[in-house]
Structures are given as C-alpha cells and as structure tokens.
C-alpha atoms as a PDB file:
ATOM      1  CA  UNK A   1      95.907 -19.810  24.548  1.00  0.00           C
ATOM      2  CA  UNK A   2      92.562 -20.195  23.855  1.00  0.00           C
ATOM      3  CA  UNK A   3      91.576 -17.257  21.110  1.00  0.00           C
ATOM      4  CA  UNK A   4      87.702 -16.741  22.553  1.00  0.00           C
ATOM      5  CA  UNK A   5      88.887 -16.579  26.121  1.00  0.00           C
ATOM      6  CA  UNK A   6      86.709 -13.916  27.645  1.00  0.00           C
ATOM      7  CA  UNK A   7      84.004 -13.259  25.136  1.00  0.00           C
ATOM      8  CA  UNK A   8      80.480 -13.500  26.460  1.00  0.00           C
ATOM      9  CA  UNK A   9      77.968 -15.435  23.872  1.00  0.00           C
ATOM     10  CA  UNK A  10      74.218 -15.427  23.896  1.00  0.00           C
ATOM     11  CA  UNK A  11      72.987 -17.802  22.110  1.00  0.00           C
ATOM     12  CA  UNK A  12      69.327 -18.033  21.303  1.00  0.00           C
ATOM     13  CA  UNK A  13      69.712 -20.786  18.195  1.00  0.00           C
ATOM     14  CA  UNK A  14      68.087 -24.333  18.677  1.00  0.00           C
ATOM     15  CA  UNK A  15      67.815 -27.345  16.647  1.00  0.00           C
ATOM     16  CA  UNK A  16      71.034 -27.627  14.589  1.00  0.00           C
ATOM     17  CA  UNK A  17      72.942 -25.164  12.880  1.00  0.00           C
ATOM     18  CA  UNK A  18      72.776 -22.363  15.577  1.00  0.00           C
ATOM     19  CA  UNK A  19      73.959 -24.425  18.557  1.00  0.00           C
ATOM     20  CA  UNK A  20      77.144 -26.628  16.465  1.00  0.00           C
ATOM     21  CA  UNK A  21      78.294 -22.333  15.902  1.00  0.00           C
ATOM     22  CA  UNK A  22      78.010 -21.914  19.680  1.00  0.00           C
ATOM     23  CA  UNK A  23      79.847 -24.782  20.335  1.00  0.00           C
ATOM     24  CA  UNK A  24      82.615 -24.137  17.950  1.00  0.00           C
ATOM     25  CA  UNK A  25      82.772 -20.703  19.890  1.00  0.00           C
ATOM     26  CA  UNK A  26      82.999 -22.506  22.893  1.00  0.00           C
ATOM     27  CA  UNK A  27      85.776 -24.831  22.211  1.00  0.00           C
ATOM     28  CA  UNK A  28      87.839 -21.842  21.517  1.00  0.00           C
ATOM     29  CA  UNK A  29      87.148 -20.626  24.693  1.00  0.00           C
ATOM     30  CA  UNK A  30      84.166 -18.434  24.408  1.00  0.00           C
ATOM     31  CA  UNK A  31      82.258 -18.280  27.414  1.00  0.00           C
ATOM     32  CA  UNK A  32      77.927 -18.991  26.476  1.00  0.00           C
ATOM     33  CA  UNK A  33      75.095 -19.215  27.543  1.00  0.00           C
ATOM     34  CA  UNK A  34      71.758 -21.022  25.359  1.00  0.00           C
ATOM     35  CA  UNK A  35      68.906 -19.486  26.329  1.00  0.00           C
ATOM     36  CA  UNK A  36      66.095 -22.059  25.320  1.00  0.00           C
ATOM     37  CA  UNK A  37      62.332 -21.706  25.590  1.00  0.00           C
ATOM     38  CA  UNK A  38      61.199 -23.828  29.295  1.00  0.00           C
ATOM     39  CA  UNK A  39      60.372 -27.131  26.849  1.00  0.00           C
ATOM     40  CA  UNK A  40      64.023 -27.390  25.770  1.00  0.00           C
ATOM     41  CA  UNK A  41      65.227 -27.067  22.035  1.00  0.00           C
ATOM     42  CA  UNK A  42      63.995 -29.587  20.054  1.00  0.00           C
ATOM     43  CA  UNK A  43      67.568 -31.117  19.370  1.00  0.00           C
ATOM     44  CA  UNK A  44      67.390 -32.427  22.886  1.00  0.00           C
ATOM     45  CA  UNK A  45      64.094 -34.462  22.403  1.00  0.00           C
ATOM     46  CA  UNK A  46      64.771 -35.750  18.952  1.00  0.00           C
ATOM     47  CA  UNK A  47      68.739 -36.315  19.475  1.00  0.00           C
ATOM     48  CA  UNK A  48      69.552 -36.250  22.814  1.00  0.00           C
ATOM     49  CA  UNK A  49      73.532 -37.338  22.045  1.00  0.00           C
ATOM     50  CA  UNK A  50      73.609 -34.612  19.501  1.00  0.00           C
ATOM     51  CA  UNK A  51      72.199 -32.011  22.038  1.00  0.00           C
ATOM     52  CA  UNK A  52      74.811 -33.069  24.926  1.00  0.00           C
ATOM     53  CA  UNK A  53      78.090 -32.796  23.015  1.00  0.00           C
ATOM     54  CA  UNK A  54      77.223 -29.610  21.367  1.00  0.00           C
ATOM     55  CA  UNK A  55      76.111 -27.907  24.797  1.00  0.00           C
ATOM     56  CA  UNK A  56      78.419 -29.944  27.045  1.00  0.00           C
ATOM     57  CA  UNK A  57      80.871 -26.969  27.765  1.00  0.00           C
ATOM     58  CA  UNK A  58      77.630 -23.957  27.586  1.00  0.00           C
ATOM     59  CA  UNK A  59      75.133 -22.895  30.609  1.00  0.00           C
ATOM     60  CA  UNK A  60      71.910 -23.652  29.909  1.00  0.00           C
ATOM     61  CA  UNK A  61      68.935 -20.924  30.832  1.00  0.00           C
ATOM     62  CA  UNK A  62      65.682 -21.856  30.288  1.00  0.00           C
ATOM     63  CA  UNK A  63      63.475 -18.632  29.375  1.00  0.00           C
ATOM     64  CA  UNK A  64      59.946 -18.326  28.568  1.00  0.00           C
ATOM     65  CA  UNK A  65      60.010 -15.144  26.530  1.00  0.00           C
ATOM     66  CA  UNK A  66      56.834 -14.519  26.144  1.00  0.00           C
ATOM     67  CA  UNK A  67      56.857 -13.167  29.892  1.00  0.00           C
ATOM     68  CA  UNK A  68      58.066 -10.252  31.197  1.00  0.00           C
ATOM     69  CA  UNK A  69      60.073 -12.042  33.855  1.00  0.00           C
ATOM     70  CA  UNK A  70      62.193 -14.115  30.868  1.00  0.00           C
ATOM     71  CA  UNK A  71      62.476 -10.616  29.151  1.00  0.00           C
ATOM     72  CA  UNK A  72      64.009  -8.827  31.773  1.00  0.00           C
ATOM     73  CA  UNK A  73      66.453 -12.001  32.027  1.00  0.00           C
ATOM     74  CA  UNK A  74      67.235 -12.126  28.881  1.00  0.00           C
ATOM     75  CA  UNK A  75      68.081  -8.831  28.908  1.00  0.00           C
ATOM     76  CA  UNK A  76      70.233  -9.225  31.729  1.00  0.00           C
ATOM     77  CA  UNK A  77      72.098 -11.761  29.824  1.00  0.00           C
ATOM     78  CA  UNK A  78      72.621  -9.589  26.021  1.00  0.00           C
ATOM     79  CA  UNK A  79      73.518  -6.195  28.498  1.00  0.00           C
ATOM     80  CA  UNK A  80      77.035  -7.789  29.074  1.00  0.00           C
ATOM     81  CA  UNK A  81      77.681  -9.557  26.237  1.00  0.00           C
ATOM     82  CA  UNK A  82      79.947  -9.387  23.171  1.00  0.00           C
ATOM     83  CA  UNK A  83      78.442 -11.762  20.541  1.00  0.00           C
ATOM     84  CA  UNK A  84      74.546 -13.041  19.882  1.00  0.00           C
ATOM     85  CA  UNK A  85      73.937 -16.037  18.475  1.00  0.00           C
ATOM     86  CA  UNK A  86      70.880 -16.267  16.416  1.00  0.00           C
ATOM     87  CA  UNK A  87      68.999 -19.178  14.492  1.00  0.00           C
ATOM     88  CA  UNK A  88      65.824 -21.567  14.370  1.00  0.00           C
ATOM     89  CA  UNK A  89      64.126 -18.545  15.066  1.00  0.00           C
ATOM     90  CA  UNK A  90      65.563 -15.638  13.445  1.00  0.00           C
ATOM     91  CA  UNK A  91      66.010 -12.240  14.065  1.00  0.00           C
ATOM     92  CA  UNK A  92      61.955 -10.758  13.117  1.00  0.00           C
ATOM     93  CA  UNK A  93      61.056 -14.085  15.216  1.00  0.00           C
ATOM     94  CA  UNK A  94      62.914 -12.907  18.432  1.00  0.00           C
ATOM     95  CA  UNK A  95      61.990  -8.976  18.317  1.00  0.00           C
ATOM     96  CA  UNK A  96      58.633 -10.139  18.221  1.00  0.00           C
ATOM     97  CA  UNK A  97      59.182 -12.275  20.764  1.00  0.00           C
ATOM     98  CA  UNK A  98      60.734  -9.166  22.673  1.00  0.00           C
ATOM     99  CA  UNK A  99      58.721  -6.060  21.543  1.00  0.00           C
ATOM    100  CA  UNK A 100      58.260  -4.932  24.711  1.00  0.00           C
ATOM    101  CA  UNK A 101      60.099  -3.334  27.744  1.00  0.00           C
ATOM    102  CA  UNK A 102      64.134  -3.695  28.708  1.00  0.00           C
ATOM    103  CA  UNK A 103      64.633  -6.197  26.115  1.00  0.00           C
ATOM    104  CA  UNK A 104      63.418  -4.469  23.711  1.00  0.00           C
ATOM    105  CA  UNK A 105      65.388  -1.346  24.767  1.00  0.00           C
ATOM    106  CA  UNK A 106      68.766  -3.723  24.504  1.00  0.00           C
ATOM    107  CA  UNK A 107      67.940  -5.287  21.135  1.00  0.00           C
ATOM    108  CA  UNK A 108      67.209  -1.894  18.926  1.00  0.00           C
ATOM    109  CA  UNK A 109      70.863  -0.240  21.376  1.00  0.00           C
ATOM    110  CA  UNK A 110      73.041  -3.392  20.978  1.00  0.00           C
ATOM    111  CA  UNK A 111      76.383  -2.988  19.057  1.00  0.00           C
ATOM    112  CA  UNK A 112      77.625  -6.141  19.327  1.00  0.00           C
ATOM    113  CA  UNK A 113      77.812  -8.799  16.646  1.00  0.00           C
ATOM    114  CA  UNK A 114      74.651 -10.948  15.727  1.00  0.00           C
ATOM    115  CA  UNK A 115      75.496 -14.641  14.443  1.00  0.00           C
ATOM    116  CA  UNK A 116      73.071 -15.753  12.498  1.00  0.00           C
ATOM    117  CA  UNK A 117      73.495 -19.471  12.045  1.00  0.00           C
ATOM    118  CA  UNK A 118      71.082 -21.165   9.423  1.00  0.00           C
END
C-alpha cells in the first residue's frame, strides 16, 4: 500500500529542491499537481532530463499569477488540498503574488501543511 494514497499536493516549488520533495511525495502515492508560471520552471529549460523524471508521475498547470484568472485557479486547486508545497519562491514571494481576491482569502484560512523545500 502506497502510504500517500489520497493526499492532494500543491506544489508551487521550481528549480530544484521544491519539485525532488514533490516527487518523493508522489512516489509514495501522493496525488500533485505543479503549478508553474506560463514560461515553465526553469529546471525544464536548463535540465530538461532532470525536470521529466521528477514531474513524470505530477499534473502540470501552468498559471500566470499575476492575473486574476490564475488566482482564482489556483485557488481552486489549494481549496481541496491537504499539503502545499513551497520553494524557489517562498512563502512572502507567493502572498504577494496573491494579495488579492479568493486566493488570498484561501492562503491567510488554510490549515493544511506548508512544505517548504529549500
């Protein structure tokens, strides 16, 4: 039995330490999903290889977060879930990403674990 089986993951890490946590989560079963800004993360330019085994087994959602449309998405995404993964950017980077609206609403209410990977 896979330990993770049914916990929802957010993940909003990119470049290296962030997503190898989200994929350990995921090979014990941990269903997540990396939410990366509409360029891609970084990893993916610089080390595509890299990039493809440690998100092999994740959906990727590309988010601009600097709209109101990725907000509301991305809150969408952290309503349901059990466990956010946090890293490149860290947490003051993402709430200011996210001051505004549903998001924000989600972020300050949110009782679930936050990962920070760095």
């Amino acid at each position: 039995m896979r330990m993770l089986a049914g916990i929802e993951v957010v993940s909003l890490a990119v470049n290296v330490p962030g997503p190898v946590a989200a994929a350990r989560l995921t090979e014990h079963g941990a269903t997540v999903t990396k939410i990366e800004p509409p360029e891609g993360d970084p990893l993916s330019l610089h080390v595509p290889s890299w990039y493809a085994r440690l998100t092999e087994s994740q959906t990727i959602l590309p988010l601009d977060l600097k709209t109101e449309k990725g907000k509301s998405a991305l809150a969408a995404r952290l309503s349901g879930a059990d466990l956010l993964v946090m890293g490149a950017y860290g947490h003051t980077r993402v709430r200011e990403l996210l001051l505004g609206g549903a998001t924000r609403t989600i972020l300050e209410s949110m009782t679930v674990p936050v990962l920070m990977a760095h």
